[in-house]
Protein backbone atom coordinates (compact mmCIF):
# COMPACT_ATOMS: atom_id res chain seq x y z
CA UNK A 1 0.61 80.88 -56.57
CA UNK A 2 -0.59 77.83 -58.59
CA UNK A 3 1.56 74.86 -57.82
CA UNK A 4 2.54 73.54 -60.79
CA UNK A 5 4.03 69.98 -59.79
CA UNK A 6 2.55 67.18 -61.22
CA UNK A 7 1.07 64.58 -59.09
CA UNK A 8 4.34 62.97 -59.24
CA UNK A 9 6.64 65.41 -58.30
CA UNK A 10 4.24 66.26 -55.56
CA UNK A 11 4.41 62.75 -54.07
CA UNK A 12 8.14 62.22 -54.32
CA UNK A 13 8.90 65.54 -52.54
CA UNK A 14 6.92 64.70 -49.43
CA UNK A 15 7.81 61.29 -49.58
CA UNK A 16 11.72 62.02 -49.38
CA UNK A 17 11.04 65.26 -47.08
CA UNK A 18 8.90 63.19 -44.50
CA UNK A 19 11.24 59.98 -44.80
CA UNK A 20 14.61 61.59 -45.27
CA UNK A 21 15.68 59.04 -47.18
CA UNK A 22 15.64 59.34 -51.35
CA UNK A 23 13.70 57.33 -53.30
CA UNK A 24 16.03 54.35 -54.67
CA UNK A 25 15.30 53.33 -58.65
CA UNK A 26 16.38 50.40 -60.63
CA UNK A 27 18.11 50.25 -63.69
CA UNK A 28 14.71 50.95 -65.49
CA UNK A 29 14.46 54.05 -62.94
CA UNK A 30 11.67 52.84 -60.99
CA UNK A 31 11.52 55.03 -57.86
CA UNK A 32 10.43 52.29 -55.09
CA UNK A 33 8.24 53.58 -51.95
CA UNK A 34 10.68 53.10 -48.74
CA UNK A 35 8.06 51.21 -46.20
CA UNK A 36 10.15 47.89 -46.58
CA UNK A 37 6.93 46.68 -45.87
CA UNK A 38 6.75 47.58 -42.17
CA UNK A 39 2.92 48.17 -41.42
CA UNK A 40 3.47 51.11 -39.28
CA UNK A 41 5.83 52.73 -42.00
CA UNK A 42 3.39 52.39 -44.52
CA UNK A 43 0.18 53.74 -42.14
CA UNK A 44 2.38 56.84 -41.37
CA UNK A 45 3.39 57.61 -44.96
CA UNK A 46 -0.48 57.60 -45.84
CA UNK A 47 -1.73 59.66 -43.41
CA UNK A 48 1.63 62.41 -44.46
CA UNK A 49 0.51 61.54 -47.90
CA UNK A 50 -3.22 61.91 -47.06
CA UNK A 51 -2.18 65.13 -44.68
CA UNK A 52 0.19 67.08 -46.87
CA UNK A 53 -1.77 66.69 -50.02
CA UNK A 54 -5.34 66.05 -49.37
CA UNK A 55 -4.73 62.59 -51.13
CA UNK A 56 -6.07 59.17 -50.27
CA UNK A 57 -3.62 56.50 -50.41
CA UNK A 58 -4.87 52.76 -50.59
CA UNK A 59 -2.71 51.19 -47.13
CA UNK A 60 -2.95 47.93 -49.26
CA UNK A 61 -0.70 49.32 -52.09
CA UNK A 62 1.74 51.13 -49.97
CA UNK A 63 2.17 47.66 -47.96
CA UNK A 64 3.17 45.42 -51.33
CA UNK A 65 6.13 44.38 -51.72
CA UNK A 66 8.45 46.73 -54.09
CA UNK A 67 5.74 49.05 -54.57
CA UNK A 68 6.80 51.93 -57.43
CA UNK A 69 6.39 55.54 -57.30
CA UNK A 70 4.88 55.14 -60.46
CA UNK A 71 2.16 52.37 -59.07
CA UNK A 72 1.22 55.05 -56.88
CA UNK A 73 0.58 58.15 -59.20
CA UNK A 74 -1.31 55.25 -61.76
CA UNK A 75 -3.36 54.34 -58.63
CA UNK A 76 -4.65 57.78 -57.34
CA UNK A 77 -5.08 59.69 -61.14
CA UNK A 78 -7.89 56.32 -61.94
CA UNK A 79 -10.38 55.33 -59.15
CA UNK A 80 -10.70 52.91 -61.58
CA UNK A 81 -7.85 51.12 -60.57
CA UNK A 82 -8.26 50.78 -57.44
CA UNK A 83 -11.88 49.03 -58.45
CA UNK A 84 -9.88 46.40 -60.35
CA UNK A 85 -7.72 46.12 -57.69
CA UNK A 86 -10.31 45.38 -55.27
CA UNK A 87 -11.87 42.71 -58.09
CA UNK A 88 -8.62 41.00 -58.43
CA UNK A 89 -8.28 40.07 -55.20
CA UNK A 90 -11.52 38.79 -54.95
CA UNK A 91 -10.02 36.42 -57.69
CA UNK A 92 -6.91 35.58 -56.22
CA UNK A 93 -8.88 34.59 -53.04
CA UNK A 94 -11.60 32.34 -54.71
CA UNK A 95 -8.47 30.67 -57.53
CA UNK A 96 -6.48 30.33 -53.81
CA UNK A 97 -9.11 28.48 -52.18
CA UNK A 98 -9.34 26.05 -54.96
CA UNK A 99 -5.87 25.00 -54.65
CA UNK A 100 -5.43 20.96 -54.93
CA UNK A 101 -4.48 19.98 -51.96
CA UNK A 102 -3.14 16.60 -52.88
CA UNK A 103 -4.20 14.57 -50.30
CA UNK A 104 -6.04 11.10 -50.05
CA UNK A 105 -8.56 10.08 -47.06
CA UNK A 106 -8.09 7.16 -45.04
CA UNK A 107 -9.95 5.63 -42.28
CA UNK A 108 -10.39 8.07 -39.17
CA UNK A 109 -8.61 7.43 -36.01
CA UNK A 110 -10.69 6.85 -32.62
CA UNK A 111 -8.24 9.69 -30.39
CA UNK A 112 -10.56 11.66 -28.32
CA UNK A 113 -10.17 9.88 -25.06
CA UNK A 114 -6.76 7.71 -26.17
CA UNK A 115 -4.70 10.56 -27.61
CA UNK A 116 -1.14 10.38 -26.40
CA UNK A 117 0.50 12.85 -28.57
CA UNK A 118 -1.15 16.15 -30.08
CA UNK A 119 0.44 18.66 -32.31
CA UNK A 120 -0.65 22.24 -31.15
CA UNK A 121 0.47 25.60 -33.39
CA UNK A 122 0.29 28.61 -32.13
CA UNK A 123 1.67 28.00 -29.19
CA UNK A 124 3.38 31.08 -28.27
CA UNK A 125 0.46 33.76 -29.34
CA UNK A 126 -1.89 34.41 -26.98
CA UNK A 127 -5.14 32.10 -27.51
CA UNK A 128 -2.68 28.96 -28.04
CA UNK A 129 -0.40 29.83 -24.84
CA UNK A 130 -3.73 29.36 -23.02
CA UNK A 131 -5.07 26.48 -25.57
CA UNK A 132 -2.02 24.85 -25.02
CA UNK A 133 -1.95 25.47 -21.05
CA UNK A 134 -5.85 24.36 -21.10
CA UNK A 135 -4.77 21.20 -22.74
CA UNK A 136 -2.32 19.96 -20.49
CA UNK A 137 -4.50 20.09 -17.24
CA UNK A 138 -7.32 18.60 -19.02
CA UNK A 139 -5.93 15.48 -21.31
CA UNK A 140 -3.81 12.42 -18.76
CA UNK A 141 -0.20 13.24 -17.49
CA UNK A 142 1.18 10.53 -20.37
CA UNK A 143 -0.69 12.77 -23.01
CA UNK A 144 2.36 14.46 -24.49
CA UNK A 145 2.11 17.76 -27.22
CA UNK A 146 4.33 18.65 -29.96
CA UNK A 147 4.01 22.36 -30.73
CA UNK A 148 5.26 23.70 -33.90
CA UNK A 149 6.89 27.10 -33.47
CA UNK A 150 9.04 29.04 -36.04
CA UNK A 151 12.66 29.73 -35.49
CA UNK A 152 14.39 32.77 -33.48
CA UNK A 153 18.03 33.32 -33.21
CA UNK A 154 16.95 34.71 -29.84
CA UNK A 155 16.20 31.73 -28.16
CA UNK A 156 15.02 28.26 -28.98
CA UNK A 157 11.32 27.24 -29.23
CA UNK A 158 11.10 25.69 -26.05
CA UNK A 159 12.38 28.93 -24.13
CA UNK A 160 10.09 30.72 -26.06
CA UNK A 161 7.23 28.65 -25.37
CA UNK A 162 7.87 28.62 -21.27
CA UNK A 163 8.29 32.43 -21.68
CA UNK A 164 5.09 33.20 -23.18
CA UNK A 165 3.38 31.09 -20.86
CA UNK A 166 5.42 32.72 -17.81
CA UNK A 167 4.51 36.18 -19.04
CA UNK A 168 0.52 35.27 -18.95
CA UNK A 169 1.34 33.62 -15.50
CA UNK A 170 -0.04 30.28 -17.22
CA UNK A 171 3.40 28.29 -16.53
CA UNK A 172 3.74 24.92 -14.55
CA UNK A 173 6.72 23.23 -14.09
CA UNK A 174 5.05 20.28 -14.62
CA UNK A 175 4.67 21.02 -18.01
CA UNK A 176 8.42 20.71 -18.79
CA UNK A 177 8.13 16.72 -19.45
CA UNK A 178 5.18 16.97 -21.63
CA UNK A 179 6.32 19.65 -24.00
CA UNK A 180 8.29 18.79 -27.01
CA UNK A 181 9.21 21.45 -28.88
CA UNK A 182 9.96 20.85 -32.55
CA UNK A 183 11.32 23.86 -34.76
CA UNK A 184 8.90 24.25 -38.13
CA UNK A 185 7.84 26.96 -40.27
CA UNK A 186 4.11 26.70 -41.14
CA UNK A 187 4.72 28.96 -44.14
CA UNK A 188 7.02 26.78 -45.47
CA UNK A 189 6.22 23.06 -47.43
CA UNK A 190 6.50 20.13 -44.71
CA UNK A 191 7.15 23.11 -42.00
CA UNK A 192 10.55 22.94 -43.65
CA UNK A 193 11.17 19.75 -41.99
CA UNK A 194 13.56 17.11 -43.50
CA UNK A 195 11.89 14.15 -44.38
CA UNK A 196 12.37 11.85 -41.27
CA UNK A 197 11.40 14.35 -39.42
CA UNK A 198 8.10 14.86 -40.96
CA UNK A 199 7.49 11.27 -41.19
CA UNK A 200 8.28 10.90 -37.68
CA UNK A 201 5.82 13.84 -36.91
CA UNK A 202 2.85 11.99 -38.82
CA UNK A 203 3.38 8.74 -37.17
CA UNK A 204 2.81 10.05 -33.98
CA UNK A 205 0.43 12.62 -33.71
CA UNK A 206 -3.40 11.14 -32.95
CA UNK A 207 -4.91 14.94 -33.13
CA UNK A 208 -3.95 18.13 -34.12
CA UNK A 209 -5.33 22.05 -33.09
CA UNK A 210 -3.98 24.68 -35.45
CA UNK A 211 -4.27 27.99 -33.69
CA UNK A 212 -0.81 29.40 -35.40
CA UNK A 213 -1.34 32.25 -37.58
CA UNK A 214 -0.31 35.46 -38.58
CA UNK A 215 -2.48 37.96 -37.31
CA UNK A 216 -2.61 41.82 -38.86
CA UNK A 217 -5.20 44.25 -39.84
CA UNK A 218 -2.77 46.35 -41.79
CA UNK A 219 -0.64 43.86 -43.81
CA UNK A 220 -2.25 42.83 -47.19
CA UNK A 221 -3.20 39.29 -48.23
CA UNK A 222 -0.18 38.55 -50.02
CA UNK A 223 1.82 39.37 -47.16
CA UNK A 224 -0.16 36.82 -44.96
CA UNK A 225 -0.76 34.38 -47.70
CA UNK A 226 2.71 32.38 -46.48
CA UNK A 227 1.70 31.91 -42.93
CA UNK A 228 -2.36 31.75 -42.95
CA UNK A 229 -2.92 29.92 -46.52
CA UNK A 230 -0.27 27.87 -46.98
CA UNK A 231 0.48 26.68 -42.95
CA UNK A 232 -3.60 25.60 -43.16
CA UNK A 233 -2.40 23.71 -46.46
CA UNK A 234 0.44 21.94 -44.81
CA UNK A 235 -1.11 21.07 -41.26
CA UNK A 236 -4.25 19.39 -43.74
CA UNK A 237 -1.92 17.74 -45.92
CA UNK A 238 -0.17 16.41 -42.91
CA UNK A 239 -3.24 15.32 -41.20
CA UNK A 240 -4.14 13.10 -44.79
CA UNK A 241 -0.60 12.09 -44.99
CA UNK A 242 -0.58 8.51 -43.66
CA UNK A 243 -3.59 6.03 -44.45
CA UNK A 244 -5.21 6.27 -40.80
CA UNK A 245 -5.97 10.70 -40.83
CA UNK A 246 -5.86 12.85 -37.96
CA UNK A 247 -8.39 14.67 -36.83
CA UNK A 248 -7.94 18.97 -36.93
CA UNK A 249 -9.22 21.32 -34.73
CA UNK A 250 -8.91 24.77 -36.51
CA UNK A 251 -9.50 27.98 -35.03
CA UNK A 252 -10.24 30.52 -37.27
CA UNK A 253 -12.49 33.76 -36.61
CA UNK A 254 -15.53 35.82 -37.30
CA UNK A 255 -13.75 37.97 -39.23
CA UNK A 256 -14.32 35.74 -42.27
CA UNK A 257 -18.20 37.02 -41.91
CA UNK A 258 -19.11 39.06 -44.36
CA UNK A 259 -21.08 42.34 -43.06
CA UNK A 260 -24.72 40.29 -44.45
CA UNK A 261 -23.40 37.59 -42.58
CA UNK A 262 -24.03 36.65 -38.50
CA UNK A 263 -24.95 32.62 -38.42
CA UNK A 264 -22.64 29.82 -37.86
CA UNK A 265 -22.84 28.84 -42.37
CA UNK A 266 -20.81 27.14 -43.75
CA UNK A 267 -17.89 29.32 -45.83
CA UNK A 268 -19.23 28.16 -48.84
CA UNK A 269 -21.70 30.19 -48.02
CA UNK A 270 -19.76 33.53 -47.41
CA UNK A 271 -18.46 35.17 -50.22
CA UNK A 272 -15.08 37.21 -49.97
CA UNK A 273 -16.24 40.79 -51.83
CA UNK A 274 -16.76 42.36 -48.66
CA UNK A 275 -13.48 41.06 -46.45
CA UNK A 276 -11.75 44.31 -46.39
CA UNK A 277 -8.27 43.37 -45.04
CA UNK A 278 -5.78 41.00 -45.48
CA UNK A 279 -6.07 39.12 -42.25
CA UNK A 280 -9.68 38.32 -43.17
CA UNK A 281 -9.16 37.10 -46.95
CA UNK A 282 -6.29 34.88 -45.44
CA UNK A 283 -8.35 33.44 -43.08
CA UNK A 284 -11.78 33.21 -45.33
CA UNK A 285 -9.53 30.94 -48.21
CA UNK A 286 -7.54 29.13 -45.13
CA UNK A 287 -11.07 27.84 -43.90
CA UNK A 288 -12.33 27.34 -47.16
CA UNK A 289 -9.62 24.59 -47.47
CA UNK A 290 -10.69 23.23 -44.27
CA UNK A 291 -14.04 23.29 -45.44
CA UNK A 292 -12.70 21.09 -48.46
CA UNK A 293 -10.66 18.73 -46.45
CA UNK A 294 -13.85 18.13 -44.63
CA UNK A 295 -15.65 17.81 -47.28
CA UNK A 296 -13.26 14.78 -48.71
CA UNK A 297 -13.52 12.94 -45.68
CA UNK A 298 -11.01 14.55 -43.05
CA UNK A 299 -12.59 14.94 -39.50
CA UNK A 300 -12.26 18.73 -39.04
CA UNK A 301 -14.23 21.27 -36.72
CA UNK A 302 -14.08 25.28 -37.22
CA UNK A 303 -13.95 27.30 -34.10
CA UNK A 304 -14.70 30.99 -34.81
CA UNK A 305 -13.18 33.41 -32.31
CA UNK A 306 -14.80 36.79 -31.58
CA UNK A 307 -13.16 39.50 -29.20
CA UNK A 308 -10.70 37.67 -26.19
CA UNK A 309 -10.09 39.79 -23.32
CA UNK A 310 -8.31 39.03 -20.29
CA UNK A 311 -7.91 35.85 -17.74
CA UNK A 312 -10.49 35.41 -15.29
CA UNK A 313 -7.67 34.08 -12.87
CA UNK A 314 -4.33 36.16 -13.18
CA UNK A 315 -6.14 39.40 -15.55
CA UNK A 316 -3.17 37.99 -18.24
CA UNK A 317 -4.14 39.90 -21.33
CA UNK A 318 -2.53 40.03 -24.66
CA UNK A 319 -0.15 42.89 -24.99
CA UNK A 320 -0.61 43.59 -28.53
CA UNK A 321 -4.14 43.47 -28.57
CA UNK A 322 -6.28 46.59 -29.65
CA UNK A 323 -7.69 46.77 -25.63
CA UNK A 324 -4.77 46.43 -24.04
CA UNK A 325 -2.99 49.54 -26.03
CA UNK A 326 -6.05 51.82 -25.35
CA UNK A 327 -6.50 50.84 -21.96
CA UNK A 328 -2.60 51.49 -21.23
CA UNK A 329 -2.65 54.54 -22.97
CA UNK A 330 -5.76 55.67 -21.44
CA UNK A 331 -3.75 55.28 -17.98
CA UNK A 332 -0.61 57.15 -19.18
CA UNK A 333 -2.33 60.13 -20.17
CA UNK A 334 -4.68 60.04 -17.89
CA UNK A 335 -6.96 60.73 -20.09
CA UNK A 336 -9.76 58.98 -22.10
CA UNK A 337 -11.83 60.07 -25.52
CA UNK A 338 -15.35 61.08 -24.56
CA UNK A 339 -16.13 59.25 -27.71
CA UNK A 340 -15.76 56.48 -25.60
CA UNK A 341 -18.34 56.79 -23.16
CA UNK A 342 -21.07 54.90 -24.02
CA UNK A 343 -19.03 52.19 -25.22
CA UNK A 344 -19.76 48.34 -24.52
CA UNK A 345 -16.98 45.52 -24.89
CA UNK A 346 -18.24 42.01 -25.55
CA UNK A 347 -15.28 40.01 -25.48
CA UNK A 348 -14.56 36.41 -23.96
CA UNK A 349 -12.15 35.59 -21.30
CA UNK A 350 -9.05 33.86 -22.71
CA UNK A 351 -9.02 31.23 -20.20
CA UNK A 352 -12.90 30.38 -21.02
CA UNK A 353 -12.25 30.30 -24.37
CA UNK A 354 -9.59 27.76 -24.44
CA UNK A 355 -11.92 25.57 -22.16
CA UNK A 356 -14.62 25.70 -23.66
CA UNK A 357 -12.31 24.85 -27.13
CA UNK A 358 -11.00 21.70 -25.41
CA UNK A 359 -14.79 20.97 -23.83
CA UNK A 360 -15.94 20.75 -27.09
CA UNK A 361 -13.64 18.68 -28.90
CA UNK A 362 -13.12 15.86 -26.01
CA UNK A 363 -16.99 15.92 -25.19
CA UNK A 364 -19.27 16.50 -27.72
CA UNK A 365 -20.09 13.46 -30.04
CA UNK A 366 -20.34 13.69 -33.73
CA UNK A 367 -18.77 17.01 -34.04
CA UNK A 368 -16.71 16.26 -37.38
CA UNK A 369 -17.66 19.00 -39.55
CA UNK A 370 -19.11 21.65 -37.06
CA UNK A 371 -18.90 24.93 -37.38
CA UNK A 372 -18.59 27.28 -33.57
CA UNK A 373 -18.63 31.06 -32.90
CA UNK A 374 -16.68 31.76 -29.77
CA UNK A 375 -17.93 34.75 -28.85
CA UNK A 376 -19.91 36.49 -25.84
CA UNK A 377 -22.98 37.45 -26.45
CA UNK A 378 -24.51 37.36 -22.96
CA UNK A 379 -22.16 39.62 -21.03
CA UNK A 380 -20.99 43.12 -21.68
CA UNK A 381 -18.60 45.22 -20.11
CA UNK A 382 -18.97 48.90 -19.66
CA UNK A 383 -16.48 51.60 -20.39
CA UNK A 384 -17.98 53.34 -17.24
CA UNK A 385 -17.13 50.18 -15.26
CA UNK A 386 -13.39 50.15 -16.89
CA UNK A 387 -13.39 53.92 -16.07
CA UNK A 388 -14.51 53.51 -12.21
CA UNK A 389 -12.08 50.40 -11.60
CA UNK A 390 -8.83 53.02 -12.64
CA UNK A 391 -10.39 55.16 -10.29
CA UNK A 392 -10.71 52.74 -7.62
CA UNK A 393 -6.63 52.54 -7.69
CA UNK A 394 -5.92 56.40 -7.28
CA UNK A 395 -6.07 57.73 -11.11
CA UNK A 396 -8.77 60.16 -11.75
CA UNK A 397 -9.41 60.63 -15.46
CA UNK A 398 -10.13 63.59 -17.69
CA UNK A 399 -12.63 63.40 -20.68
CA UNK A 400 -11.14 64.86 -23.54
CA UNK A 401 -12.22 65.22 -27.37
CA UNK A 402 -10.70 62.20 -29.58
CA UNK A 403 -8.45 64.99 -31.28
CA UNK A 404 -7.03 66.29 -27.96
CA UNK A 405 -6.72 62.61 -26.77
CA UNK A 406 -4.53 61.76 -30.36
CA UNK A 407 -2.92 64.98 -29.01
CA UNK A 408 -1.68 63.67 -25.80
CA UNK A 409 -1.08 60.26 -27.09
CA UNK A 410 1.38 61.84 -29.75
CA UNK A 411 3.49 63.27 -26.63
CA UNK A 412 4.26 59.79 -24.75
CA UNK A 413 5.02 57.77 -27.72
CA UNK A 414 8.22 56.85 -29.22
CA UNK A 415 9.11 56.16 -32.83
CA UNK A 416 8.28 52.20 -33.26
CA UNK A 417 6.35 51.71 -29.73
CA UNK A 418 3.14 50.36 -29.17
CA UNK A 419 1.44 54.37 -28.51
CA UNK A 420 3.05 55.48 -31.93
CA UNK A 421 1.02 52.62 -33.39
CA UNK A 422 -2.43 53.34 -31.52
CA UNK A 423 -1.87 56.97 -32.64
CA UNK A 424 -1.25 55.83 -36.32
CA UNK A 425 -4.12 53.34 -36.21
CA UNK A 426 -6.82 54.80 -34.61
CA UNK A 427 -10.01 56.45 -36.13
CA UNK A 428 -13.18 57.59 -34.44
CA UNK A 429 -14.71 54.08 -36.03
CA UNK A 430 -12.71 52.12 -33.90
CA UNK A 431 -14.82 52.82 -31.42
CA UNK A 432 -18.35 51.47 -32.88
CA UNK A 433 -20.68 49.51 -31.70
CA UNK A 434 -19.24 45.86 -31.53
CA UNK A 435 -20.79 43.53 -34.65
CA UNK A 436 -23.24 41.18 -32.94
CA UNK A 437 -23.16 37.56 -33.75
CA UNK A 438 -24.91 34.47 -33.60
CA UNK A 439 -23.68 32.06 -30.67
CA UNK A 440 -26.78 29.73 -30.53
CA UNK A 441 -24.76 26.31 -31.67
CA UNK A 442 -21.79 27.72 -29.41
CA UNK A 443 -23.84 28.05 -26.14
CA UNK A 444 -26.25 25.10 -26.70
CA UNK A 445 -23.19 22.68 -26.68
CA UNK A 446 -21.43 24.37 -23.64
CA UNK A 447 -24.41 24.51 -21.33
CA UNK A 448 -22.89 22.49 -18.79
CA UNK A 449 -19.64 24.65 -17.83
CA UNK A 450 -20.69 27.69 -16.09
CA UNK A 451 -19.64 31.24 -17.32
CA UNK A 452 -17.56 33.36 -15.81
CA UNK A 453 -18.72 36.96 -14.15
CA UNK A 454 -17.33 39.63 -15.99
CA UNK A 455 -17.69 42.02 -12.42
CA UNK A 456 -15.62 44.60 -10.53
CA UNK A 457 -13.03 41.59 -9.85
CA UNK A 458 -12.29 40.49 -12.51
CA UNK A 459 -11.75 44.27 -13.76
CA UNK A 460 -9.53 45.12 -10.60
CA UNK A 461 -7.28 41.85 -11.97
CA UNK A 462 -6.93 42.85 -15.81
CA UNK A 463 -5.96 46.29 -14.49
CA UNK A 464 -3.38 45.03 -11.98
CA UNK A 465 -2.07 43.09 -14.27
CA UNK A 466 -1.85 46.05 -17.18
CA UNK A 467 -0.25 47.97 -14.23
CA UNK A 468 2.76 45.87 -13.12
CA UNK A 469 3.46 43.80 -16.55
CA UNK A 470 2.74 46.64 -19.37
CA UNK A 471 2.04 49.93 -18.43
CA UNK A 472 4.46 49.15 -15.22
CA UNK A 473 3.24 52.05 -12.97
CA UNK A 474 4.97 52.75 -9.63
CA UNK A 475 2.88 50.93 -6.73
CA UNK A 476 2.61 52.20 -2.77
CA UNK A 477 0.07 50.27 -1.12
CA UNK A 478 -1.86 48.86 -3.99
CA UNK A 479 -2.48 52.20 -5.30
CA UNK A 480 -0.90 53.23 -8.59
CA UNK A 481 0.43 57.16 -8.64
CA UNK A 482 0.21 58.88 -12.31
């Protein structure tokens, strides 16, 4: 029989059948869309959405903030909408990169070899944990860092800092006595800093290297804006706040390239139509403001990270990245998606890249304004290779289609866990061939530091280090039982 539900109706039933919760309406009886803007809420309700009606859901919308049952039906009965959506962001990212910035240039201060105190962000992600580590071994003992990280109830920045650092086995004691932690928000104006504070923070810093950032391919731009846009805004109106300005370091990414894009251009020369997601549009307008700053006089440099994968000493890798969850589910289930196969990781070792970050800023001359891609283009790593080193340590894998593999994924994971989101997230293009980029200025400049070997060792320590500090397998004489 003909169902005879408008679009509507249809939605709200599956919505509070899937969800069990009812849709909750204002006094103008909006119904609102229950994600709460959790990115894994709102990939699950498209795909029901997507399953149970044959309906396409833009993730974007579903991710706003307060989104309205009514958005939603206006969205899928005009494609047209969803064109002007697409064209108003483009126009909210070029008015956002044009933001004044309200700063003044001064003279330039002479830090590279003489720095004695550096302000690092990022500290307890991934890249800066190792920036940060990198840092320390490379500028003098006196060389002291101030690293900006955001509050938790759960335990203060610098516990939070030594943790991270612990976890990828990067930790000295050492370190303790040239650490300062100092509690900032980089979403906020001034970090949220009282003013002393922030005046004391500007009269001591001689460089700074902004690797904090909030990074998610499923949250929209206006849920990243806070962090991304406005922290780069702050650390370059901090770094223009005295007469004497401080040098920045920024790392940003290749995801800012558009798809006719491979060189290291300048942004100006990158426009934003095609930057899909969120993360990328925050970063494109974050570096455009660099690129401005620069252009008014402040020494900046752009580094442009492409895929990281794990240390070459310790096989630390980052726990939330996309490699790590495939490669620990692929050793739960004991199991892998033929699809995968033929495929080829180019990534760069964590460690390397953080070297190679500091090489270049303490040793190359007349690099204000320079624009790096961090990437590896010379070395690739096979998934036969990843395949034959779980061997190697007693689990013998099964080839299975991708929708058998989704299968077996769905029966290990737990609502809110880091399988449930792999099974949400992944498609059969998240396995295509990796985007090749230009590395030429990248290489040239690092010539003298030799790369590391991306062989059976180094694959035997990312997996050890999988098995005993994320997928935590039992162990009897080296050799992991599934």
């Amino acid at each position: 029989m003909k169902n005879c539900q408008t679009i509507e109706q249809q939605l709200k039933q599956v919505i509070e059948t899937k969800t069990g919760q009812s849709l909750a309406t204002d006094d103008h009886d909006h119904a609102f869309i229950p994600t709460s803007g959790d990115s894994l809420a709102a990939v699950r309700l498209s795909r029901i959405i997507e399953n149970d009606l044959g309906i396409s859901v833009p993730l974007n919308l579903l991710l706003q903030p307060n989104v309205t049952l009514e958005q939603l039906v206006t969205t899928i009965q005009s494609s047209s909408s969803i064109a002007t959506i697409s064209q108003s962001d483009v126009a909210q990212l070029l008015n956002d990169s044009q933001m004044d910035l309200h700063i003044s240039i001064g003279k330039q201060k002479d830090t590279v070899s003489s720095a004695s105190v550096i302000l690092v962000t990022g500290t307890t992600g991934f890249v800066g944990a190792f920036l940060l580590a990198e840092l320390l071994s490379t500028y003098p003992s006196k060389c002291k860092f101030i690293c900006l990280v955001r509050g938790d109830s759960k335990a203060n920045p610098y516990a939070r800092i030594r943790e991270t650092m612990q976890f990828y086995k990067i930790w000295n004691d050492d370190y303790q006595n040239r650490i300062i932690p100092l509690e900032g928000d980089l979403s906020k104006v001034r970090f949220g800093l009282e003013t002393e504070a922030y005046e004391s923070l500007a009269n001591q810093i001689d460089v700074i290297y902004h690797c904090g950032a909030a990074v998610n391919f499923v949250m929209p731009y206006s849920r990243l804006y806070d962090t991304n846009v406005v922290g780069t805004r702050e650390i370059i109106r901090l770094a223009a706040y005295k007469s004497t300005c401080i040098p920045i370091h920024y790392i940003s990414t290749i995801s800012v390239l558009s798809p006719d894009v491979n060189t290291e251009v300048s942004i100006d020369k990158i426009s934003p139509e095609r930057l899909i997601d969120g993360y990328s549009q925050s970063k494109w307008v974050a570096e455009k403001l660099i690129n401005r700053a620069g252009q008014m006089g402040l020494p900046v440099v752009i580094y442009r990270l492409g895929s990281i994968c794990a240390s070459t000493k310790t096989g630390a890798c980052n726990r939330n990245d996309l490699y790590t969850l495939i490669l620990s589910a692929i050793i739960k289930t004991v199991s892998y998606p033929e699809i995968l196969t033929k495929a080829r990781l180019y990534a760069l070792p964590v460690d390397f890249t953080a070297k190679s970050i500091v090489y270049l800023s303490m040793n190359q001359c007349d690099i204000n304004g320079k624009i790096y891609h961090i990437a590896n283009s010379n070395q690739e790593i096979s998934f036969t290779d990843i395949t034959e080193t779980i061997h190697r340590n007693g689990i013998n894998l099964n080839s299975v289609s991708f929708i058998e593999w989704q299968t077996k994924l769905r029966t290990i994971s737990n609502e809110g866990d880091s399988i449930e989101t792999l099974v949400e997230l992944l498609n059969t293009n998240t396995f295509d061939e990796q985007r090749q980029i230009s590395t030429e200025e990248y290489y040239r400049s690092i010539s003298t530091i030799k790369m590391p070997s991306l062989d059976k060792i180094y694959l035997q320590q990312w997996f050890d280090f999988l098995a005993e500090n994320i997928v935590r397998l039992k162990t009897d004489n080296d050799k992991v039982f599934s």
